[in-house]
Protein backbone atom coordinates (compact mmCIF):
# COMPACT_ATOMS: atom_id res chain seq x y z
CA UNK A 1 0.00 0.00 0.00
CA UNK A 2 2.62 2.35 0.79
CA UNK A 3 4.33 1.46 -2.37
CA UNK A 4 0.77 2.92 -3.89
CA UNK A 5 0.73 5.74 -1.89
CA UNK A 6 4.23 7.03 -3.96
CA UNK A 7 2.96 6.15 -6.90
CA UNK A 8 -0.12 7.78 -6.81
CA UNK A 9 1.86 11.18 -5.39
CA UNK A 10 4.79 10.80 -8.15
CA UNK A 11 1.16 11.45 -10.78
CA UNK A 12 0.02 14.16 -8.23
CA UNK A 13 -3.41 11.90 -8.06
CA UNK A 14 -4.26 13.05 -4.67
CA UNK A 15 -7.45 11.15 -4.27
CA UNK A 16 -6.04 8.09 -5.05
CA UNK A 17 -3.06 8.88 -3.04
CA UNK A 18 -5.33 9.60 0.14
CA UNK A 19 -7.42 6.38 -0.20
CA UNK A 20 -4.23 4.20 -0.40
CA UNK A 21 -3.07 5.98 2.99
CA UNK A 22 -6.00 4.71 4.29
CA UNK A 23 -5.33 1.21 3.09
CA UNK A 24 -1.97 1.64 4.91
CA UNK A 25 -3.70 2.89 8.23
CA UNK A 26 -5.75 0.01 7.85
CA UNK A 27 -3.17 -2.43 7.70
CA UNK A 28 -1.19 -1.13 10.52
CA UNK A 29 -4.16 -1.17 12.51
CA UNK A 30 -4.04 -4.72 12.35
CA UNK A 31 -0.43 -4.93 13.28
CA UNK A 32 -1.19 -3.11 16.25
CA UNK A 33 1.86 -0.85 15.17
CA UNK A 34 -0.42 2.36 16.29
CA UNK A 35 2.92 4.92 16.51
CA UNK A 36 3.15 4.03 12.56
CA UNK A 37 -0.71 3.95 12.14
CA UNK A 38 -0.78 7.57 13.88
CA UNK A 39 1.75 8.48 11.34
CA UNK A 40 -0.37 7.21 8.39
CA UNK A 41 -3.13 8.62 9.52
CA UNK A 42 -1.72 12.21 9.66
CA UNK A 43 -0.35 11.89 6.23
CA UNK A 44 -4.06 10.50 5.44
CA UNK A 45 -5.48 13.92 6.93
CA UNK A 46 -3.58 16.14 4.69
CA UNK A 47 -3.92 14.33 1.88
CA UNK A 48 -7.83 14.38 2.55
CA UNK A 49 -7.79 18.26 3.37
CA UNK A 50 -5.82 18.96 0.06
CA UNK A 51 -9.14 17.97 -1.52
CA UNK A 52 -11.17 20.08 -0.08
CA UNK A 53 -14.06 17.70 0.86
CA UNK A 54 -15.22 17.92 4.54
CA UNK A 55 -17.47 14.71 4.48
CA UNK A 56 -14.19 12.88 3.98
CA UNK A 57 -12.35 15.28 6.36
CA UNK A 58 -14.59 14.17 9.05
CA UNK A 59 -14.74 10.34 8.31
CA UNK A 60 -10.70 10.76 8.09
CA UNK A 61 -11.11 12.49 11.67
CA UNK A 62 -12.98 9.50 12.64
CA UNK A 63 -9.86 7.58 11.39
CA UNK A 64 -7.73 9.80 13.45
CA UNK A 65 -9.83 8.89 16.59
CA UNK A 66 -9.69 5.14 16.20
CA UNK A 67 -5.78 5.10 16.11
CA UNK A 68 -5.73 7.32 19.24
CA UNK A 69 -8.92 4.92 20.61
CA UNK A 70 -6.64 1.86 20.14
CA UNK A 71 -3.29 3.84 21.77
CA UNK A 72 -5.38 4.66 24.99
CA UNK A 73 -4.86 8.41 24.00
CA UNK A 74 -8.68 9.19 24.65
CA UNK A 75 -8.43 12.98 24.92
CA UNK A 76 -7.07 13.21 21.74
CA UNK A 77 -9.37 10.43 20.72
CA UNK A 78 -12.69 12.72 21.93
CA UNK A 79 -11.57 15.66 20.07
CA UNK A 80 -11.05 14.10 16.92
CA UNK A 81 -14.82 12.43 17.46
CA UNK A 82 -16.47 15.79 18.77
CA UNK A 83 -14.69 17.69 15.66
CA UNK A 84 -15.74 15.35 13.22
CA UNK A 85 -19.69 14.86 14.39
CA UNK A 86 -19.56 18.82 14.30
CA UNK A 87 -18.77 18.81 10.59
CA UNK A 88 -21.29 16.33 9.67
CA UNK A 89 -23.92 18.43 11.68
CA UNK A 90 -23.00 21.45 9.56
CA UNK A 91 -23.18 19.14 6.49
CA UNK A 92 -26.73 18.20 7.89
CA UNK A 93 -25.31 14.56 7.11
CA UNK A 94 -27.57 12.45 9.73
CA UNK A 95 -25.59 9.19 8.99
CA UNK A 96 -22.49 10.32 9.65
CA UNK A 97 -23.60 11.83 12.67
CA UNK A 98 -24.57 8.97 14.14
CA UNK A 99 -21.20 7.20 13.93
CA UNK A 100 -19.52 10.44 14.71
CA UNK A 101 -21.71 10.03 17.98
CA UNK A 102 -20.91 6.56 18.51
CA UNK A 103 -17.43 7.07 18.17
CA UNK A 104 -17.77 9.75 20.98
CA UNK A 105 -19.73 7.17 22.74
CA UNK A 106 -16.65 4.35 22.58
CA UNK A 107 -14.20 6.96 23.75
CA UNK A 108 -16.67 7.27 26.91
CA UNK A 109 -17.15 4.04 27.44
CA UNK A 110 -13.44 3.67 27.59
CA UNK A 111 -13.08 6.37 29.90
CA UNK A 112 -15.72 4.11 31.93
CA UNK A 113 -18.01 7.53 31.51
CA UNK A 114 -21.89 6.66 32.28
CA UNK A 115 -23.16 9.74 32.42
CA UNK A 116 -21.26 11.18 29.52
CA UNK A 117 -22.61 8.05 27.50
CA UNK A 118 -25.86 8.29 28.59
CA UNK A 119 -26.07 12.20 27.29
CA UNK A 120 -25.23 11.53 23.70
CA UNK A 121 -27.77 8.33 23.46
């Protein structure tokens, strides 16, 4: 995947570039190498951004808050969440809302935060 990242940069095909960083996040997600997965997801972001789409900036956020999910950074996890349900509710995009919300809602639970949980049901 990373091999298609390069090649997709060396054509300057940005989109194509971004979704193969995503493969690569992906795979290292599996690994359970999340210091290289943070990495990948970071170059992810900016590729996203470059495009100028904020439905895909905000599923890439939710990306972002996985890998820091899966670290045990939850802080950072939370903020990526809460930024990325507040795009979709300026997008008016219900769906991804909702798994903006529950993403919000897994950071809580690993913070072993009822109440918090219980607000965004």
């Amino acid at each position: 995947a990373r091999e298609a990242v390069d090649t997709f940069q060396e054509r300057n095909d940005k989109r194509s570039a971004a979704l193969a960083w995503h493969s690569v996040v992906s795979a290292l997600m599996v690994t359970g190498d999340y210091e290289e997965c943070l990495k990948a997801v970071e170059e992810e972001q900016s590729a996203v951004q470059d495009l100028g789409d904020p439905r895909w900036e905000a599923g890439v956020l939710l990306d972002v808050a996985t890998v820091h999910l899966a670290k045990g950074s939850l802080d950072a996890a939370a903020d990526a969440s809460n930024e990325a349900m507040e795009i979709y509710q300026g997008l008016k995009d219900r769906q991804g809302e909702a798994f903006a919300m529950n993403k919000v809602n897994e950071v809580h639970l690993a913070k072993f935060d009822d109440s918090a949980v219980m607000q965004t049901a």
